[in-house]
Protein backbone atom coordinates (compact mmCIF):
# COMPACT_ATOMS: atom_id res chain seq x y z
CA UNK A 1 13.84 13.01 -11.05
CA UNK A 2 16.45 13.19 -8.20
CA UNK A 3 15.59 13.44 -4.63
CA UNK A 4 17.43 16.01 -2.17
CA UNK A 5 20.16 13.99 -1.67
CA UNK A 6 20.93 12.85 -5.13
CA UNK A 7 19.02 9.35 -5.71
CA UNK A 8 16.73 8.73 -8.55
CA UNK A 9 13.60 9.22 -7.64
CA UNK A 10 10.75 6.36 -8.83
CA UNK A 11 8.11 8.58 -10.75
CA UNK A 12 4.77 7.46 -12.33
CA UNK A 13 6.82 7.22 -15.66
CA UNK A 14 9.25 5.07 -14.21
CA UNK A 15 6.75 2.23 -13.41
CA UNK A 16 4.67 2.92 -16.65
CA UNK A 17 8.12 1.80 -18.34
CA UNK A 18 8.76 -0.83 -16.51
CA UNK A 19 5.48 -2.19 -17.59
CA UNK A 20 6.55 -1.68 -20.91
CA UNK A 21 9.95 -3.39 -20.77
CA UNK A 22 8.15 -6.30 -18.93
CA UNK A 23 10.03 -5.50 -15.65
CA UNK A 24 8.31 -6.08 -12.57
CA UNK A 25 7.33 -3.52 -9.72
CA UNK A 26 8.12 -4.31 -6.33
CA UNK A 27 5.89 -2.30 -3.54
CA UNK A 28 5.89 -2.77 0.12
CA UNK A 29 3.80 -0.92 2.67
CA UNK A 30 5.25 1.31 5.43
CA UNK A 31 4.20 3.30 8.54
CA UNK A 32 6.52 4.94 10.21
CA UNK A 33 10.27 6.57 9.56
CA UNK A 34 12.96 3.90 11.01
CA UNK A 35 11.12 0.91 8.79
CA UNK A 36 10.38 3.42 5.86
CA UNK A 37 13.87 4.11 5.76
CA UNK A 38 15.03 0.38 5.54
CA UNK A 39 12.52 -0.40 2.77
CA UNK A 40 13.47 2.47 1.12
CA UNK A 41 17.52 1.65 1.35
CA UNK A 42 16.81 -1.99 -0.04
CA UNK A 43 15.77 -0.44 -3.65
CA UNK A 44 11.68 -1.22 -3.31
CA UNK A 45 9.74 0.78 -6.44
CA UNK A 46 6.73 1.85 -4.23
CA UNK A 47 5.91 2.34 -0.93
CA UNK A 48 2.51 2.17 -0.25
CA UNK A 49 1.08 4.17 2.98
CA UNK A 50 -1.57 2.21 3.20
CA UNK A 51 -4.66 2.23 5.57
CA UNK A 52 -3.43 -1.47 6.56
CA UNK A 53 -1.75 1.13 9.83
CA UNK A 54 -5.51 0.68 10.65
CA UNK A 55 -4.70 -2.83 11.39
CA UNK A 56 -0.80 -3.20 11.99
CA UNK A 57 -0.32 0.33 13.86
CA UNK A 58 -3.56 0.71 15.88
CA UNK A 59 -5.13 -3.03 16.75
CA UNK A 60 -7.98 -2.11 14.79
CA UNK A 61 -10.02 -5.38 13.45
CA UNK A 62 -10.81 -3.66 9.36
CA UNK A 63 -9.07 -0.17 7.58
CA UNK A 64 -12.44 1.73 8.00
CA UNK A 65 -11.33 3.56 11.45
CA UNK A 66 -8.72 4.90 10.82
CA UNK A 67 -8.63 9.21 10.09
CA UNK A 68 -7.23 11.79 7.63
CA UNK A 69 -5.26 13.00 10.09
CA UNK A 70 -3.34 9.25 10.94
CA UNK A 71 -2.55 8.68 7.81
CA UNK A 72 -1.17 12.07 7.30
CA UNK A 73 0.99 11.47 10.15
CA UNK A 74 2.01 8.33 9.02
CA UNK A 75 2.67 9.74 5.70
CA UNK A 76 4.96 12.48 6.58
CA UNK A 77 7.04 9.87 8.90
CA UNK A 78 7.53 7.45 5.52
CA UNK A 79 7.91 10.71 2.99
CA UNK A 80 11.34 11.71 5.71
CA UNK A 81 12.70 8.74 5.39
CA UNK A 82 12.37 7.23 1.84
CA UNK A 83 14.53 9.17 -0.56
CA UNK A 84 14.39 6.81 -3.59
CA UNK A 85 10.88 5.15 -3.70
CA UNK A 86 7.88 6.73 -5.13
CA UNK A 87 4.92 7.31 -2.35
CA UNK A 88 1.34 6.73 -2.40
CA UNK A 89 -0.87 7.38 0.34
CA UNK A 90 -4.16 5.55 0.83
CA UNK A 91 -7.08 8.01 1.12
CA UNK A 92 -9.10 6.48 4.63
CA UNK A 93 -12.79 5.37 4.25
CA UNK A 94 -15.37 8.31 4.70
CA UNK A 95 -12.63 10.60 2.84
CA UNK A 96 -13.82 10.46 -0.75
CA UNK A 97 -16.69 8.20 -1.11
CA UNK A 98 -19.82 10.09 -2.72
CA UNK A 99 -18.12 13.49 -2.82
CA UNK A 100 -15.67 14.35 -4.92
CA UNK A 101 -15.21 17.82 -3.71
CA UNK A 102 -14.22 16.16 -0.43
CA UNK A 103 -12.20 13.55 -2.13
CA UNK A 104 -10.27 16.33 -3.77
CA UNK A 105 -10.13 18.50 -0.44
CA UNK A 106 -8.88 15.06 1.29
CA UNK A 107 -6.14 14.77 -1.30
CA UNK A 108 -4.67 18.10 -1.54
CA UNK A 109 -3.95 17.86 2.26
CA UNK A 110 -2.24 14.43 1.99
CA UNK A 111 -0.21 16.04 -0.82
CA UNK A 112 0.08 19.36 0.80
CA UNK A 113 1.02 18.15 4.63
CA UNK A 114 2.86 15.10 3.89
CA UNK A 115 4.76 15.63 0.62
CA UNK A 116 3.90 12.37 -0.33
CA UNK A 117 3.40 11.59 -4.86
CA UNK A 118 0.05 9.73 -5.45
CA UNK A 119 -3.35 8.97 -3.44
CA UNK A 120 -4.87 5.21 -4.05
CA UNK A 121 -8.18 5.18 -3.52
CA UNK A 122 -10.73 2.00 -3.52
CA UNK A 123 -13.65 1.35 -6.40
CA UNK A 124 -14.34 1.66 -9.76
CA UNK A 125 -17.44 3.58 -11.34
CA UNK A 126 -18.84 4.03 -7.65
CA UNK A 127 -15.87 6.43 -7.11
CA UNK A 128 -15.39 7.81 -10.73
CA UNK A 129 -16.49 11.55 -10.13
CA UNK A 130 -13.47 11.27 -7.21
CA UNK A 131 -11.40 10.16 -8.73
CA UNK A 132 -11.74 12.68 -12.24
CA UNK A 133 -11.83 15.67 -9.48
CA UNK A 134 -8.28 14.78 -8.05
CA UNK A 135 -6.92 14.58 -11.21
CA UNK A 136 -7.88 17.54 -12.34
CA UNK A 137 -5.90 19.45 -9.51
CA UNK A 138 -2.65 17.03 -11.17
CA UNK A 139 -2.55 14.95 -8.07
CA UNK A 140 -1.53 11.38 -9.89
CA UNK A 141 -4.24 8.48 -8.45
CA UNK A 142 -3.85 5.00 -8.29
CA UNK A 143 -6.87 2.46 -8.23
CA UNK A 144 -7.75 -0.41 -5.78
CA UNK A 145 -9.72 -3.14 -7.37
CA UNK A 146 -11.10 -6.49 -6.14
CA UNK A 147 -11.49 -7.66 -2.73
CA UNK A 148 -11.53 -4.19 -1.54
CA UNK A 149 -11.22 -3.92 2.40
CA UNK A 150 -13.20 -0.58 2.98
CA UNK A 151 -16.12 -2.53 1.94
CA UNK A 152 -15.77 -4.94 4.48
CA UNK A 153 -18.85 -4.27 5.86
CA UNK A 154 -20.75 -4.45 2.47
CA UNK A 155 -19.17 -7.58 1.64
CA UNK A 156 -19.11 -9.38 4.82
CA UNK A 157 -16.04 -11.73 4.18
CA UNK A 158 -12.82 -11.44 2.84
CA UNK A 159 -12.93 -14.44 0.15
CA UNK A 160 -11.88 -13.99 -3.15
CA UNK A 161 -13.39 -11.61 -5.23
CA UNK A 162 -14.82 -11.75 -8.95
CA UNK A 163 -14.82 -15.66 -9.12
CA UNK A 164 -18.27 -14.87 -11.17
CA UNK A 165 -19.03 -14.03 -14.69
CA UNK A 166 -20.53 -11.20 -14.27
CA UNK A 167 -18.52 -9.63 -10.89
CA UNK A 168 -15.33 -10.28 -13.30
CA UNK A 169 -16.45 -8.13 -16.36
CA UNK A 170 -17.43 -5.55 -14.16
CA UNK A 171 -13.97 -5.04 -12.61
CA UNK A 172 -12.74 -5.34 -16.33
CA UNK A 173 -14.80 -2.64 -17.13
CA UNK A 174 -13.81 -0.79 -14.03
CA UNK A 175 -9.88 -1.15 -14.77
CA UNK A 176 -10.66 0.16 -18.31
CA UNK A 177 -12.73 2.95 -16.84
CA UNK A 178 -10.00 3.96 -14.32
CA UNK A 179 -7.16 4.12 -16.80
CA UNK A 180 -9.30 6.21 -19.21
CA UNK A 181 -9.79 8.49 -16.19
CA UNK A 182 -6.17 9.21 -16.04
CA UNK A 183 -5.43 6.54 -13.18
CA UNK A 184 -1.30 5.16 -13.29
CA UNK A 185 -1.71 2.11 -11.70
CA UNK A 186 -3.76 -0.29 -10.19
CA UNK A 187 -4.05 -2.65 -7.18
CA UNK A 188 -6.07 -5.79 -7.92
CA UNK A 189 -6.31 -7.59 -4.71
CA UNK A 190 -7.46 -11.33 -3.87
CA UNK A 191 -9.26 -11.84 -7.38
CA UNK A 192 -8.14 -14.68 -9.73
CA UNK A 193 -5.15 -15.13 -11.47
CA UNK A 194 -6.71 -15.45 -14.96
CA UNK A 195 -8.65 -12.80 -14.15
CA UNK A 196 -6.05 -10.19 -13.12
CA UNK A 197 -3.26 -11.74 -16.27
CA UNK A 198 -6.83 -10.99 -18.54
CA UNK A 199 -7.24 -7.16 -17.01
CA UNK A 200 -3.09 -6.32 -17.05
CA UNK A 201 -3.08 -7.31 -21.09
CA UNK A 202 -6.07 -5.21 -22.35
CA UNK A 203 -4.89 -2.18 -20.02
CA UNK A 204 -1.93 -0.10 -20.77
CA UNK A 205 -1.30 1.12 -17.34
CA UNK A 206 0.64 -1.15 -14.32
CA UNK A 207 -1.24 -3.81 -12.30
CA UNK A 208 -0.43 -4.72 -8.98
CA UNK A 209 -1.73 -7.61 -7.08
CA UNK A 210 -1.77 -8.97 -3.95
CA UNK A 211 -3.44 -12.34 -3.75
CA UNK A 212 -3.73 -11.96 -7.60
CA UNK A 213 -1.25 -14.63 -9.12
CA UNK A 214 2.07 -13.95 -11.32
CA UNK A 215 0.45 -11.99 -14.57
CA UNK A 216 0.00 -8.88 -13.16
CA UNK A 217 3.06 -6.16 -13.30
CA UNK A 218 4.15 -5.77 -9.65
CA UNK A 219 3.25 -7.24 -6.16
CA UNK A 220 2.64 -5.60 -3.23
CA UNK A 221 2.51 -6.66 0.60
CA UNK A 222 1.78 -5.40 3.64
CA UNK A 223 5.39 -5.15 5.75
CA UNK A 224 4.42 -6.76 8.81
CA UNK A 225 3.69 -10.20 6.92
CA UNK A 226 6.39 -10.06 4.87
CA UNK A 227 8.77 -9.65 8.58
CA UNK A 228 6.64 -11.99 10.35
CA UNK A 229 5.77 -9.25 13.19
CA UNK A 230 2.07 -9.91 12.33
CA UNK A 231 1.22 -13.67 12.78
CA UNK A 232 -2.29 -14.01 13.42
CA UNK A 233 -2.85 -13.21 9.48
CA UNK A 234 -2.87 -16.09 7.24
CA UNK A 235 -4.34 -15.72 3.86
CA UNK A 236 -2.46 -17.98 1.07
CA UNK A 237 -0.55 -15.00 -0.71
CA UNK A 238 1.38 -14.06 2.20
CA UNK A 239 5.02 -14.95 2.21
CA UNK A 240 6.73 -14.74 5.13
CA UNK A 241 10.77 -13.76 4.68
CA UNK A 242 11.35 -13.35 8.13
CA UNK A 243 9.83 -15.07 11.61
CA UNK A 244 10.51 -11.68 14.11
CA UNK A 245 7.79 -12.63 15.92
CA UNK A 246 9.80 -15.16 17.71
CA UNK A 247 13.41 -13.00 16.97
CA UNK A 248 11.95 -10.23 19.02
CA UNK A 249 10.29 -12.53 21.29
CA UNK A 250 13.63 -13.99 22.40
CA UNK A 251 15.86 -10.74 22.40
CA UNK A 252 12.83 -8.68 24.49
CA UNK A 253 13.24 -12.08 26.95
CA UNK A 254 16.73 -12.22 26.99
CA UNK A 255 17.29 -8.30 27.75
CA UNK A 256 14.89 -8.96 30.60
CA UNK A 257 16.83 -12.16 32.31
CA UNK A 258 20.32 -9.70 32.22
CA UNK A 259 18.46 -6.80 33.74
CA UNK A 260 17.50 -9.04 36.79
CA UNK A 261 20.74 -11.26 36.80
CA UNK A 262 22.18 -7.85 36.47
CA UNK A 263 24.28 -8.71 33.53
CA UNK A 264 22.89 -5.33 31.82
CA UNK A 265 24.68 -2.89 31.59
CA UNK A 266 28.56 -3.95 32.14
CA UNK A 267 30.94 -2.03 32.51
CA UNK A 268 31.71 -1.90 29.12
CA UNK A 269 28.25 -0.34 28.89
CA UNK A 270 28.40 2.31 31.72
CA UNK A 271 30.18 5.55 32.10
């Protein structure tokens, strides 16, 4: 599939391929156009327009307060910049939980308003009926499994999840479920590596972790860690590439010491 401009658009098939040819899936969030548009230049597979702007964008301490409407916004801003990479938008908490009619409604104006590919929503059998109700209007859905942060409240921490017998066959069993809904992918965050390398061979669709070891099919991580903007978050399976914390930090500082020393603008820079 090409875009407007002539690239070769990621699709669904694309990644289930990849899967298949044992190539790996790269997927990055992003918020707004000017980053969207960098990610999308650098050749990442998916960006993910994820409710993480709860926490990056708007200060917010968890995902849960963030609207429909934001992450519309948000969308549309990545879906005019990013002409390669395929989009999925996260559907917010209260937007699809225990209604499927509004989990479909919720959807269709993601799709509709911001032109973005795919919805990811969070849950296994808890969210099934949603989940089968998008579908059926051919909007593609991608799963969130594991540590799963719309739940924060419900699970009071965010430690690794599934490190028990029995919470690990249930996600198993939740994976299967979602893929015999009709799901392409899923997320499988902060859970165990043999558990996640277990749940990516007996499903035929692509897994992508985060906090979730090597054996899964793709990664995915939240831009701001990756960059180093956001420092104050330090969970193990961040990798930081950058440090522009302190980049920023000391260009912001310098720009202010030649405004008062008058060394900005000069007359190079004025008309």
């Amino acid at each position: 599939m090409a875009s407007s401009k002539g690239v070769t658009r990621v699709t669904t098939n694309t990644l289930q391929k990849m899967k298949l040819e044992g190539e790996k899936i790269a997927m990055l969030t992003s918020y707004d156009y000017s980053l969207a548009k960098l990610v999308d230049m650098a050749g990442i597979d998916v960006i993910l327009v994820g409710d993480s702007a709860s926490n990056v964008m708007a200060g917010h301490e968890t995902t849960v307060p963030i609207t429909l409407d934001q992450m519309i916004y948000h969308a549309t801003s990545v879906v005019n910049a990013a002409q390669r990479s395929l989009i999925v938008v996260d559907l917010p908490f209260g937007s699809y939980q225990g209604d499927s009619k509004e989990a479909l409604n919720s959807s269709i104006r993601i799709m509709k308003e911001s032109g973005a590919h795919a919805v990811k929503l969070e849950g296994g059998s808890e969210v099934i009926d949603s989940v089968k109700r998008i579908l059926t209007a051919g909007i593609p859905v991608m799963g969130h499994l594991g540590l799963t942060p719309q739940s924060i409240y419900k699970f009071g921490t965010y430690t690794v999840r599934a490190k028990e017998e029995r919470e690990a066959q249930k996600l198993l069993e939740d994976a299967k479920l979602l893929e015999e809904s009709g799901c392409f992918s899923i997320v499988l965050e902060k859970i165990p590596s043999a558990l996640a390398t277990n749940v990516t061979e007996q499903i035929n669709i692509p897994t992508i972790g985060i906090g979730a070891g090597s054996g899964v099919d793709g990664q995915v991580l939240v831009l701001h860690d990756l960059l180093g903007i956001t420092v104050d978050f330090n969970p193990r399976f961040i990798r930081r590439y950058l440090n522009l914390e302190k980049d920023i930090d000391k260009a912001i500082k310098s720009y202010i010491k030649d405004v008062r020393e008058v060394n900005f603008p000069s007359d190079d820079e004025s008309y």
